[in-house]
Protein backbone atom coordinates (compact mmCIF):
# COMPACT_ATOMS: atom_id res chain seq x y z
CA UNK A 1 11.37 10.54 -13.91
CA UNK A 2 9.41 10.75 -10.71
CA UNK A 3 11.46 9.43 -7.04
CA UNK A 4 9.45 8.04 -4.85
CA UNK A 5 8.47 10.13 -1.82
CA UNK A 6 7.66 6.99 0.59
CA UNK A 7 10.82 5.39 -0.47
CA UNK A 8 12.95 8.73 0.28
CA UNK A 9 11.33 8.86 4.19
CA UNK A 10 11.92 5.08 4.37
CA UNK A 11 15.35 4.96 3.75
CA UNK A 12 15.81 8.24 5.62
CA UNK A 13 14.32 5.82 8.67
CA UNK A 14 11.19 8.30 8.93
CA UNK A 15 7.62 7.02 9.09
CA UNK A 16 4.95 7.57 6.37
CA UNK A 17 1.44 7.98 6.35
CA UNK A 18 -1.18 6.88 3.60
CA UNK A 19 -4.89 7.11 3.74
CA UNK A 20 -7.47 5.74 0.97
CA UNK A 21 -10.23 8.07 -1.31
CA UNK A 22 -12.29 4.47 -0.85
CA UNK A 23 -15.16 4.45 -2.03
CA UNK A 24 -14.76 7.22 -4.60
CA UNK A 25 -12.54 7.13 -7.73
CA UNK A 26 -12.14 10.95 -7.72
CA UNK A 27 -8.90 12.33 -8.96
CA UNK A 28 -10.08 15.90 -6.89
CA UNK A 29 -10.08 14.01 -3.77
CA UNK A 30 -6.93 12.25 -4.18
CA UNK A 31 -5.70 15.66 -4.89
CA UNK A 32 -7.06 17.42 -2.01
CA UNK A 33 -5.50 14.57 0.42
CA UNK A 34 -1.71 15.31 -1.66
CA UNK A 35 -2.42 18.82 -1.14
CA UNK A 36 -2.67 18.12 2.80
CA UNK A 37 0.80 16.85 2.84
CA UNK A 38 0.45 12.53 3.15
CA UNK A 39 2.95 10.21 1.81
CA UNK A 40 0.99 8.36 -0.12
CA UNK A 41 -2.61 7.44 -1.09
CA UNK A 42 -4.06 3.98 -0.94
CA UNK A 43 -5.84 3.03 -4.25
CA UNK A 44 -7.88 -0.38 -3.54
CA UNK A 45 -8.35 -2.35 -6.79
CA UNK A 46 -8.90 -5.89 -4.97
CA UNK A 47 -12.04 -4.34 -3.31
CA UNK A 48 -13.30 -1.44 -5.28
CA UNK A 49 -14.80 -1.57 -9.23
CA UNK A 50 -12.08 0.90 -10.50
CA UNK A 51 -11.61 0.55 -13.97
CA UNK A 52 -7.91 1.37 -15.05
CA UNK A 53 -8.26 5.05 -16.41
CA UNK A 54 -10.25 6.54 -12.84
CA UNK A 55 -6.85 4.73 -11.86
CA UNK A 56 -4.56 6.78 -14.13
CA UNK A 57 -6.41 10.13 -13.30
CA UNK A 58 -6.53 9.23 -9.70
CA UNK A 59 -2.75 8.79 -10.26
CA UNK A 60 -2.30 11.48 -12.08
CA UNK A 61 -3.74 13.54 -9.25
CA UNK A 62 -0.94 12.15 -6.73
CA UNK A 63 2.48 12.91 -9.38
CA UNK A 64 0.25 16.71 -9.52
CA UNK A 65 0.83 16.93 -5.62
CA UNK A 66 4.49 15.12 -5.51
CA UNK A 67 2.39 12.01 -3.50
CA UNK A 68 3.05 8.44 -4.20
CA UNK A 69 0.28 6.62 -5.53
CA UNK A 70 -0.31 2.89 -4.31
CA UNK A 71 -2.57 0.28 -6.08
CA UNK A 72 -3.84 -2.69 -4.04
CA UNK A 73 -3.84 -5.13 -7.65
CA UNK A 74 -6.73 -7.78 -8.05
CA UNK A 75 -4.27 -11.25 -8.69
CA UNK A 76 -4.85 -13.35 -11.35
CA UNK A 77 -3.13 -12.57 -14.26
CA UNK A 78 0.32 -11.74 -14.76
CA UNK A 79 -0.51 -7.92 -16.05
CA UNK A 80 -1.96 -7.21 -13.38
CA UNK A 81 1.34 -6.28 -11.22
CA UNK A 82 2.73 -4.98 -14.18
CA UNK A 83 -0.35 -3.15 -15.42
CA UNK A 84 -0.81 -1.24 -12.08
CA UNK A 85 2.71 0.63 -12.78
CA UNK A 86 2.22 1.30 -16.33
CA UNK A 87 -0.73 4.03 -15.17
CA UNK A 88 0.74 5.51 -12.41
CA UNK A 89 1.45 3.70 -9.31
CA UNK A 90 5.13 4.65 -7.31
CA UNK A 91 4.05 0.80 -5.26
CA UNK A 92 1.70 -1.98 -5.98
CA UNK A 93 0.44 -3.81 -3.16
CA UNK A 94 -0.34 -7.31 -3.51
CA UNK A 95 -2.89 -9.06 -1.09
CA UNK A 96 -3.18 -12.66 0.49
CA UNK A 97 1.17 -13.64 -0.67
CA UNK A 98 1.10 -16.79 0.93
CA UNK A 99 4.66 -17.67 1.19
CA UNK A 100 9.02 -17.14 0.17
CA UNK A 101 7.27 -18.86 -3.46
CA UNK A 102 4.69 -15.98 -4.50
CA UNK A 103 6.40 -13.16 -2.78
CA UNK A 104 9.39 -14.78 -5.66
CA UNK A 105 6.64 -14.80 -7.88
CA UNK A 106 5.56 -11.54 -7.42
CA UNK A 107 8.98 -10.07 -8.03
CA UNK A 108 9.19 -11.77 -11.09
CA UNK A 109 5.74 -10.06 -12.90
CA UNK A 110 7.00 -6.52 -10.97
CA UNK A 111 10.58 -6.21 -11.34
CA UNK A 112 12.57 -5.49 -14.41
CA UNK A 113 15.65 -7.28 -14.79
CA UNK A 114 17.67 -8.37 -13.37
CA UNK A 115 15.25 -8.49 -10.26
CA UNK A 116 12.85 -10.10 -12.45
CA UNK A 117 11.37 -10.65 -16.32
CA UNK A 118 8.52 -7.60 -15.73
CA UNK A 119 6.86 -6.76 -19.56
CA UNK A 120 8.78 -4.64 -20.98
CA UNK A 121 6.70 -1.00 -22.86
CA UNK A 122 8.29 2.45 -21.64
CA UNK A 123 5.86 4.46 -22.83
CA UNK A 124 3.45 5.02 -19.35
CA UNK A 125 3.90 7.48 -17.08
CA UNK A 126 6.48 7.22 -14.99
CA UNK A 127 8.87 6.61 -18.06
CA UNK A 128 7.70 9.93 -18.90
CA UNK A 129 5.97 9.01 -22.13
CA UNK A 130 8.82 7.23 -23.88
CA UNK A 131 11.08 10.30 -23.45
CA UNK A 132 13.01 8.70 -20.94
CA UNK A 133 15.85 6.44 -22.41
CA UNK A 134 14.90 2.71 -21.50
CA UNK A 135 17.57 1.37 -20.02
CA UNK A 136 17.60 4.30 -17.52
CA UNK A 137 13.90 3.88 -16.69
CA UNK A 138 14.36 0.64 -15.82
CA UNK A 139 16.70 0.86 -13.51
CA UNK A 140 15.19 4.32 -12.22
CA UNK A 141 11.86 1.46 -11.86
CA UNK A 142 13.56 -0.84 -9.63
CA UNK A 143 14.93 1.32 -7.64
CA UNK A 144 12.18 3.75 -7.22
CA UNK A 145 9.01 1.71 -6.73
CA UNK A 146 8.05 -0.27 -4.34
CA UNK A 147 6.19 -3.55 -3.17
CA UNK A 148 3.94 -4.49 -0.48
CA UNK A 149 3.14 -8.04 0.38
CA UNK A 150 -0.03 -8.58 2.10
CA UNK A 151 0.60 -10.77 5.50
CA UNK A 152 -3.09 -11.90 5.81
CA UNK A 153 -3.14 -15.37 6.73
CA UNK A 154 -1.71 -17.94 9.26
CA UNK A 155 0.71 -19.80 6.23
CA UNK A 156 1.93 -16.82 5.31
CA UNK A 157 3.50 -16.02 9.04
CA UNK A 158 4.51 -19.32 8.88
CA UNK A 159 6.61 -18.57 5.95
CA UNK A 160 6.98 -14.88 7.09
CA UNK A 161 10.83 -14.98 7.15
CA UNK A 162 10.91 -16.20 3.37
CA UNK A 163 8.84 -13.91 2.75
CA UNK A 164 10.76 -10.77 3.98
CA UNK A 165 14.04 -12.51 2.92
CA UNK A 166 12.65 -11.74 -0.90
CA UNK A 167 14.79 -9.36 -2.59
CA UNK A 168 12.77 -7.28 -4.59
CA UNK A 169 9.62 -7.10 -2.13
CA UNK A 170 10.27 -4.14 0.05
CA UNK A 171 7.48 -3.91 2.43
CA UNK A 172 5.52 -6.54 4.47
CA UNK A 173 1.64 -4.97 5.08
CA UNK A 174 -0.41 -6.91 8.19
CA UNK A 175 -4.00 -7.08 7.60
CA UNK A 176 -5.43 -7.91 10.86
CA UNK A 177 -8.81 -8.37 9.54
CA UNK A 178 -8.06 -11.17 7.46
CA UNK A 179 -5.26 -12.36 9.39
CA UNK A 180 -8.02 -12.74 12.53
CA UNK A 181 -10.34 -14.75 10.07
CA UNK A 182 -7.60 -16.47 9.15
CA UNK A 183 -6.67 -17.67 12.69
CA UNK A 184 -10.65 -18.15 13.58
CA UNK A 185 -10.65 -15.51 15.99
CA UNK A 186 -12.59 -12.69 13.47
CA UNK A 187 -12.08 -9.25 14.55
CA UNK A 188 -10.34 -9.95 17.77
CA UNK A 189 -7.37 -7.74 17.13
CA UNK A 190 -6.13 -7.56 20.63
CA UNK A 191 -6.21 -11.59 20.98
CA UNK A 192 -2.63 -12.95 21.40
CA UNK A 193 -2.41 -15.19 18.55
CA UNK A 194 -2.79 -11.60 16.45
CA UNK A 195 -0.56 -10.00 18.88
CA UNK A 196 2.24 -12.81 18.05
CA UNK A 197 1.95 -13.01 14.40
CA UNK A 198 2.58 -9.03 14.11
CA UNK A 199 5.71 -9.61 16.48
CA UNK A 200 6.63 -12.17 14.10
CA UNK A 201 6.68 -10.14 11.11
CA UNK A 202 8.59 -7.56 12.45
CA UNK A 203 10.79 -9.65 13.61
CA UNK A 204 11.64 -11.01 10.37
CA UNK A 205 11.82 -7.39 8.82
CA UNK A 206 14.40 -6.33 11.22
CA UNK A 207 16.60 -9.13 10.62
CA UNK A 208 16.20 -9.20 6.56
CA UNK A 209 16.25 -5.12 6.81
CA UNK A 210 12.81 -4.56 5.24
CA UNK A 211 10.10 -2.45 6.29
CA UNK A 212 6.26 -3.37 7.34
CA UNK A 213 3.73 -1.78 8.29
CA UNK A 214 -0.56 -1.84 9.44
CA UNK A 215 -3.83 0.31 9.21
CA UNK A 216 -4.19 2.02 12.54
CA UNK A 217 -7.52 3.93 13.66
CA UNK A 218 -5.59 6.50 15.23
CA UNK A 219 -2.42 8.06 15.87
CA UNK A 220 -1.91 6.97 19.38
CA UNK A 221 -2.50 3.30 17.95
CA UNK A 222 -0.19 4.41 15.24
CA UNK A 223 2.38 5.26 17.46
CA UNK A 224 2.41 1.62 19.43
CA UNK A 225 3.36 -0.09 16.32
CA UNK A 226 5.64 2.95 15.37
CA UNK A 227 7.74 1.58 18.82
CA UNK A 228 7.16 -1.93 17.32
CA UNK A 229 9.29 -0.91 14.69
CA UNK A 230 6.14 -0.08 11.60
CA UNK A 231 7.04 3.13 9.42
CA UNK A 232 4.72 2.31 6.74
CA UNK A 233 0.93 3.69 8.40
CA UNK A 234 -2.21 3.96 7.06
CA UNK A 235 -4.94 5.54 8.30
CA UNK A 236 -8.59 6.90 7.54
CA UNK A 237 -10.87 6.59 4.53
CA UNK A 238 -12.69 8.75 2.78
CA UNK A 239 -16.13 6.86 3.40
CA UNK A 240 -15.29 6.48 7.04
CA UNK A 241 -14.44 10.54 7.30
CA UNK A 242 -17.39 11.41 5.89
CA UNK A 243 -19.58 9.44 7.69
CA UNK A 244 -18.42 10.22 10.90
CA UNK A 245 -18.34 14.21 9.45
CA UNK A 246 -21.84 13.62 8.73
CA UNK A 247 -23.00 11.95 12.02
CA UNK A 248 -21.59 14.90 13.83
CA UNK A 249 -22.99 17.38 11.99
CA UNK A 250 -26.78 15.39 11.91
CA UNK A 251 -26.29 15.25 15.51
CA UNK A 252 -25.11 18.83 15.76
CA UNK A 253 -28.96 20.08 14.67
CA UNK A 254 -30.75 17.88 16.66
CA UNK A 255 -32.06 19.72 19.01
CA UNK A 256 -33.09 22.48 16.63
CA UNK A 257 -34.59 19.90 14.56
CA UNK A 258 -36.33 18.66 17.65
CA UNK A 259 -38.14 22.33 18.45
């Protein structure tokens, strides 16, 4: 049975970096990015119209290159935390928890016992197809995956300290965009009512010995909220990287194309 690599770094008190394939649900591009050496990619369910098997060969394509695989889950139902494991994912990430209550929730539906009452199979991947005895793959499952809680909303930094105080739930994930709506200040991610609710939530992950973490554009943003205490990064997109690939390159011929 697989460890997880962004776990290992974590508790060695390194940082990790993830990046997303979004848009594409290409197993040879999630390959490519484990074959450059990041932690972990980003696969975005909530947003994206993956169906569950691009998901399996898309995870398939990180266990190939010894890189975690992370699903962003669509709520709703209570397979769907469960469901995201079963093909693949080392971490689910859950977006919009609210407060101490769903982050409880969530551990419930994504931890096996005696974390929590997760479905049990044993037959998916990282239970190596049934070979590996169940008992031992479910403990092996608690301790090697991992879950990120989506801090995307003004109620939820209210309740940020129950939130991180969870056992079970491992990282705490700011989405700024959101998190501006959320606040009525869209987009503004230098405003100081932003500013304060990151503080807060690493705050409460230092004191409850979690983790968090943010996207970043860059590294040198990257390495502000690295001194902020963050260790869980992510960075880039594939859509983004190839448009601005593209841009450059249009741009590049211009003035031939201008002759």
């Amino acid at each position: 049975m697989k460890k997880s690599r962004v776990l290992q770094k974590l508790r060695n008190g390194q940082a990790t970096l993830m990046t997303t394939n979004t848009a594409y649900p290409s197993p040879r591009i999630v390959e490519m990015i484990g074959l450059l050496d990041f932690d972990a990619v980003w696969i975005d369910m909530e947003h994206q119209d993956y169906d569950y098997e691009q998901v399996f060969n898309m995870a398939l394509a990180c266990r190939a290159t010894g890189m975690d695989a992370m699903i962003r889950i669509r709520k709703g139902a209570y397979w769907s935390y469960s469901r995201a494991f079963e093909v693949g994912a080392a971490g689910i990430m859950v977006p919009h928890c609210m407060s101490g209550e769903e982050a409880r929730q969530i551990v419930r539906a994504s931890r096996f016992a005696p974390l929590g009452l997760r479905g049990l199979d044993g037959v998916e991947p990282s239970a190596d197809y049934g070979l590996a005895p169940m008992a031992d793959y479910m403990a092996h499952a608690n301790r090697e995956t991992f879950i990120v809680v989506q801090i995307e909303d003004a109620e939820a930094v209210e309740d940020v300290d129950a939130i991180a105080a969870t056992p079970g739930i491992d990282i705490l994930f700011v989405g700024p965009a959101d998190l501006s709506q959320s606040y009525g200040i869209p987009l503004q991610f230098d405003h100081k009512l932003l500013r304060a609710a990151v503080a807060r939530v690493a705050e409460a992950v230092a004191k409850h010995g979690k983790w968090w973490g943010i996207p970043v554009g860059n590294a040198e943003q990257g390495a502000i909220y690295y001194d902020m205490g963050a260790r869980f990064l992510a960075s880039g997109g594939a859509i983004l990287l190839l448009q601005q690939a593209y841009k450059q390159l249009r741009s590049d011929f211009e003035p031939i194309l201008q002759r």
